[in-house]
C-alpha atoms as a PDB file:
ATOM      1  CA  UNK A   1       3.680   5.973   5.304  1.00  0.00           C
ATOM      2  CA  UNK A   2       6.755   4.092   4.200  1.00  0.00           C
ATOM      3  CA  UNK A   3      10.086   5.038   5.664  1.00  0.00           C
ATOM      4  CA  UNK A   4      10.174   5.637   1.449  1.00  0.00           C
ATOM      5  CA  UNK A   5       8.594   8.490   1.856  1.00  0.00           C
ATOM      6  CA  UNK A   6       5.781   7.191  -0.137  1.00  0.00           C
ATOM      7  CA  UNK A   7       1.915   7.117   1.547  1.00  0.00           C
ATOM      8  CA  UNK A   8      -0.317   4.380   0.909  1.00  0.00           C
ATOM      9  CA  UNK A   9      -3.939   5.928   0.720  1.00  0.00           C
ATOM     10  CA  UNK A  10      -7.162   3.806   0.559  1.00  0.00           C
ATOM     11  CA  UNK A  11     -10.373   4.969  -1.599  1.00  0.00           C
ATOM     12  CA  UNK A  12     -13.065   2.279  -1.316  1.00  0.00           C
ATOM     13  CA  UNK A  13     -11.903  -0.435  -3.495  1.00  0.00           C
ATOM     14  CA  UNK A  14      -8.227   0.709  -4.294  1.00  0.00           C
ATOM     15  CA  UNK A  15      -5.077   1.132  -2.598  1.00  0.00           C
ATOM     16  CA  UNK A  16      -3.363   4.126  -3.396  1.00  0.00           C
ATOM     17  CA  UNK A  17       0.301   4.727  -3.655  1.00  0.00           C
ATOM     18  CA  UNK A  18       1.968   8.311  -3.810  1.00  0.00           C
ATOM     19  CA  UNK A  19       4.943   9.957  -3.568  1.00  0.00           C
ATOM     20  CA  UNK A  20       6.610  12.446  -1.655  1.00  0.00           C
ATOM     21  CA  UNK A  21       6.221  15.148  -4.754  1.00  0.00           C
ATOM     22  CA  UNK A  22       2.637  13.926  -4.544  1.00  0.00           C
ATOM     23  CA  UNK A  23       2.370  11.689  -7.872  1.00  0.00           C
ATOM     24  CA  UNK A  24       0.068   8.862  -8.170  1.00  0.00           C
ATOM     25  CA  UNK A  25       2.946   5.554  -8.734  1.00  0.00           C
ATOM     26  CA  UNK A  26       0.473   3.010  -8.941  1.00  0.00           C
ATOM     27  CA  UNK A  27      -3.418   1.825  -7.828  1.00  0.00           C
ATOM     28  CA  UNK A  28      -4.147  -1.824  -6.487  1.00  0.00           C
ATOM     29  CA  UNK A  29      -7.367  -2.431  -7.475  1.00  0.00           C
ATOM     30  CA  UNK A  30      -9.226  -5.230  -4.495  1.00  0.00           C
ATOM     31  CA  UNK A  31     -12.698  -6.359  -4.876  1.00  0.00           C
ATOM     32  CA  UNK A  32     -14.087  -5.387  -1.643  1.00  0.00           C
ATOM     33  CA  UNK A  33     -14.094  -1.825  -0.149  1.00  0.00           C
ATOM     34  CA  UNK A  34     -10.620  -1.210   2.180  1.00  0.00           C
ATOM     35  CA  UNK A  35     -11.495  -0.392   5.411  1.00  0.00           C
ATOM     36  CA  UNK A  36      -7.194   0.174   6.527  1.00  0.00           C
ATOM     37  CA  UNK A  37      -3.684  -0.544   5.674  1.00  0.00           C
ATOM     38  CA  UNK A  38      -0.461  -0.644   7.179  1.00  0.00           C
ATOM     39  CA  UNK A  39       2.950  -1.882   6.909  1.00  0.00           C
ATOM     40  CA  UNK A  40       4.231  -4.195   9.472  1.00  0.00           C
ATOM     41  CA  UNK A  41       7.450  -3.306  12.007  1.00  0.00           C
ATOM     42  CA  UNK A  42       9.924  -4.080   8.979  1.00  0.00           C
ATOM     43  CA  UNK A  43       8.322  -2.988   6.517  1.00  0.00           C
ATOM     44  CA  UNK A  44       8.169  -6.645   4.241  1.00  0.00           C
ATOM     45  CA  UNK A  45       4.517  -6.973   3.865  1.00  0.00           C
ATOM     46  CA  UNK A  46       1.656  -4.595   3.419  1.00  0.00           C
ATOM     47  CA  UNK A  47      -1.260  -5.518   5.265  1.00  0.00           C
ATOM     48  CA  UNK A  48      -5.009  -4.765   3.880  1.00  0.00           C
ATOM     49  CA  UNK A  49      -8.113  -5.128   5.785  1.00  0.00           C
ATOM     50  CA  UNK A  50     -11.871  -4.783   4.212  1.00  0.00           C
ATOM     51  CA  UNK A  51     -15.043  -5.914   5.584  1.00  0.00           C
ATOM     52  CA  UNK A  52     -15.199  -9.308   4.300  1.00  0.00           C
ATOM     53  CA  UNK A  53     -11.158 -10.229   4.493  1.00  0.00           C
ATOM     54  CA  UNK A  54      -7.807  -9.319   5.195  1.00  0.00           C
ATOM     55  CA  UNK A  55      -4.753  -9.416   2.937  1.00  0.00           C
ATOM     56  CA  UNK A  56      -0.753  -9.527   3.359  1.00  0.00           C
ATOM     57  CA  UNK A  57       1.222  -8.485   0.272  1.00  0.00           C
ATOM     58  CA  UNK A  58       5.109  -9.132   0.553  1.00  0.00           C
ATOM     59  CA  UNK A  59       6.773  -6.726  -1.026  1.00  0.00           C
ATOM     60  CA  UNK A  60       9.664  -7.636  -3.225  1.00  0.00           C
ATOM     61  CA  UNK A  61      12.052  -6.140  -1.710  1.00  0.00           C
ATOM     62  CA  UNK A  62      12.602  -2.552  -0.040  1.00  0.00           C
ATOM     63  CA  UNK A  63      14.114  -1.150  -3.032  1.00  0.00           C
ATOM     64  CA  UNK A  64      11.043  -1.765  -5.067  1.00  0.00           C
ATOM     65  CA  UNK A  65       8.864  -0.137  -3.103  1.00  0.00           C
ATOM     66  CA  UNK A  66      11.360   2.889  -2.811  1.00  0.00           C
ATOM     67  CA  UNK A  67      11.484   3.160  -6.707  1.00  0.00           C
ATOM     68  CA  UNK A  68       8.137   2.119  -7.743  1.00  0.00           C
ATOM     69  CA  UNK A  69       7.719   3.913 -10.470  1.00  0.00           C
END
């Protein structure tokens, strides 16, 4: 979870991103099925693992991911 309040939640070949009043803001669709995620200790990059790779988004900027929609 993002200090945002918004949870990242992984079904097998999408991240998930929902808010705190439990609306879908967006899906990430990857081409492998996500085995975890996480943020790191500052919260600048999202970190995806699947069985075949792992990933590192950046986000833009905390703001951004605060007001996603």
């Amino acid at each position: 979870m993002h200090t945002s309040g918004n949870l990242s939640a992984i079904e097998p070949d999408d991240l998930l991103v929902i808010s705190p009043e439990a609306q879908k803001l967006t899906i990430i669709r990857l081409p492998d099925p996500i085995t975890n995620c996480y943020f790191d200790d500052s919260e600048e990059y999202l970190h995806v693992t699947a069985f075949t790779y792992g990933a590192r988004f950046k986000l833009k900027q905390q703001q951004v991911w605060k007001n996603f929609r």
